[in-house]
Protein backbone atom coordinates (compact mmCIF):
# COMPACT_ATOMS: atom_id res chain seq x y z
CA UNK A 1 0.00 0.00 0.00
CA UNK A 2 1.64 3.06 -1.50
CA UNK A 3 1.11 6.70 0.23
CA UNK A 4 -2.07 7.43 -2.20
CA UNK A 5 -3.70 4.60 -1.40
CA UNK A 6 -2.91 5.36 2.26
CA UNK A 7 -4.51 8.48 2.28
CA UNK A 8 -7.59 7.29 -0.11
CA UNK A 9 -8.66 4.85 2.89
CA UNK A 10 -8.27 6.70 5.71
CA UNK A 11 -10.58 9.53 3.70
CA UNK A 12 -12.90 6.99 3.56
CA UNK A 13 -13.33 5.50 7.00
CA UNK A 14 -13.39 8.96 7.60
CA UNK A 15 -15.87 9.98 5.70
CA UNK A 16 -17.92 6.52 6.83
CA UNK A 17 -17.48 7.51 10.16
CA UNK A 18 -18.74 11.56 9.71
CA UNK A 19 -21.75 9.67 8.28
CA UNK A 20 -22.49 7.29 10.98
CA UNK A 21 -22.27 10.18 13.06
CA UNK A 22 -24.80 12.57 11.58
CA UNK A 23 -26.86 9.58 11.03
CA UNK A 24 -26.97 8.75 14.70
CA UNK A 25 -27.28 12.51 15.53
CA UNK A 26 -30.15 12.41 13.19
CA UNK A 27 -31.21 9.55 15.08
CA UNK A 28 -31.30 10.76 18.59
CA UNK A 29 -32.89 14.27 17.13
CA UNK A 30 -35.60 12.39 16.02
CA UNK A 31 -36.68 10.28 18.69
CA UNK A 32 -36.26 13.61 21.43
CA UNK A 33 -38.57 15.33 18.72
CA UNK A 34 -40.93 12.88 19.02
CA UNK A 35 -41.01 12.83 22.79
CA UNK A 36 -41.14 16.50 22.75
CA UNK A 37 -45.26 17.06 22.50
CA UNK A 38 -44.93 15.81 26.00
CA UNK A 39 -42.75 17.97 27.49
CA UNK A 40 -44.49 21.08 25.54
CA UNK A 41 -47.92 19.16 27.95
CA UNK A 42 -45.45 19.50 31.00
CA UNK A 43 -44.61 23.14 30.03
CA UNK A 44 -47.52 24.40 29.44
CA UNK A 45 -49.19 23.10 32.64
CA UNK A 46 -46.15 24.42 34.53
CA UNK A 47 -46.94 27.89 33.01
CA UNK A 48 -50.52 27.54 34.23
CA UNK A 49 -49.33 26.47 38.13
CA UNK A 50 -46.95 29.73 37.80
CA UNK A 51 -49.94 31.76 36.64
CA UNK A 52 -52.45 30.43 39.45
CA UNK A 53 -49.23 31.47 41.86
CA UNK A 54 -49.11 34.19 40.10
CA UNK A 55 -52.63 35.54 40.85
CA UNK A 56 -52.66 34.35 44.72
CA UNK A 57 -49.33 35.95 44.99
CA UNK A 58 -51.28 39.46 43.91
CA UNK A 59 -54.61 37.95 46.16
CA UNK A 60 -52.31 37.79 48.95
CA UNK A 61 -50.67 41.26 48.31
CA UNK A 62 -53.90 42.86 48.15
CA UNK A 63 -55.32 41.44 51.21
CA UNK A 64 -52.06 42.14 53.55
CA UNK A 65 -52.30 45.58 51.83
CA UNK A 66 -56.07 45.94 52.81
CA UNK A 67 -55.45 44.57 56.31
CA UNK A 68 -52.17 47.23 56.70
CA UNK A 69 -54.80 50.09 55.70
CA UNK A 70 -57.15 48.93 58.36
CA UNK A 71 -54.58 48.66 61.18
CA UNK A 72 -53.33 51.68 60.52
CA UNK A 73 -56.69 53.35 60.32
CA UNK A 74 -57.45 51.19 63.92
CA UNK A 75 -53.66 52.93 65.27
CA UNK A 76 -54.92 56.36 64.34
CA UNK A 77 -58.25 55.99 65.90
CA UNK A 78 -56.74 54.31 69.12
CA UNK A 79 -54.05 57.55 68.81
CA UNK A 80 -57.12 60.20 68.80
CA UNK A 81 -58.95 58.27 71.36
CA UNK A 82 -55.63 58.18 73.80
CA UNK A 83 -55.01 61.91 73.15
CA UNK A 84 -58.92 62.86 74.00
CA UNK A 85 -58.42 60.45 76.77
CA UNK A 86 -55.31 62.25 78.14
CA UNK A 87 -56.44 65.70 77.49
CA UNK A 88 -59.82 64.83 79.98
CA UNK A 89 -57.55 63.86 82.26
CA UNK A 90 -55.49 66.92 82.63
CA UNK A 91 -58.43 68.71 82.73
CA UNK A 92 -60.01 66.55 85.62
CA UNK A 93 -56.40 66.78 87.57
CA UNK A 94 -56.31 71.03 86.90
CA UNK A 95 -60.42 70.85 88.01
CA UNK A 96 -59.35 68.89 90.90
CA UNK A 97 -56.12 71.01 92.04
CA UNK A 98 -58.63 74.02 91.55
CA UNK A 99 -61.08 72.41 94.05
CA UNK A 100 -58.40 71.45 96.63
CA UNK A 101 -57.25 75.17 96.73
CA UNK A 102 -60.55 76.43 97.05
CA UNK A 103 -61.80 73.80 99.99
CA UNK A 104 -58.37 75.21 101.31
CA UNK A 105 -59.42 78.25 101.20
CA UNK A 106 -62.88 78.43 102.68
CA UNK A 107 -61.75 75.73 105.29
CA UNK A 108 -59.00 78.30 106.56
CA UNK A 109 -61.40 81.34 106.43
C-alpha cells in the first residue's frame, strides 16, 4: 500500500465515520422530537401552576395591603382616642387642684 492509497482509505473511514455520526445525531434528534409534545404538555401546565401562583401571589398582596390600611386606620383611631383620653384627664387633675385650693381656702377662712 503506497502513500495514495494510504490516504484514499483513511478519507474513507473517515468519511464513513462523519456519516455514521450525523446519522446517529439524526437519530437521537428524532426520537427527542418525538417525545417533545410531551414535554411542551409539561410546560404548558407548569406555566398555568406559575400563573395560578401568580394571581394568589397578587390575592395575597392585596389582602395584607387591605389589612395594613385597616390597622393603621385602627392605630390612628386608638391615637385620637388616647389623646382625648389624656387631654380629659389633665383637665379633671387642673379641676381637681382648683377644688383642693378652694376647699383650702374656705376651710381656713
Amino acid at each position: 500500500m503506497n502513500r495514495t492509497e494510504f490516504i484514499f482509505a483513511t478519507a474513507i473511514v473517515l468519511f464513513v465515520a462523519f456519516l455514521l455520526g450525523w446519522f446517529s445525531c439524526w437519530l437521537v434528534h428524532r426520537f427527542l422530537r418525538a417525545a417533545q409534545p410531551e414535554d411542551m404538555g409539561e410546560l404548558d401546565r407548569m406555566a398555568q401552576q406559575l400563573h395560578e401562583a401568580e394571581e394568589q401571589r397578587d390575592q395575597a398582596v392585596a389582602y395584607f395591603q387591605q389589612r395594613e390600611a385597616e390597622l393603621e386606620n385602627r392605630l390612628a383611631q386608638t391615637e385620637a382616642e388616647l389623646r382625648a383620653a389624656m387631654d380629659g384627664l389633665r383637665d379633671a387633675r387642673q379641676e381637681a387642684e382648683e377644688l383642693r385650693a378652694y376647699i383650702e381656702r374656705n376651710s381656713s377662712a
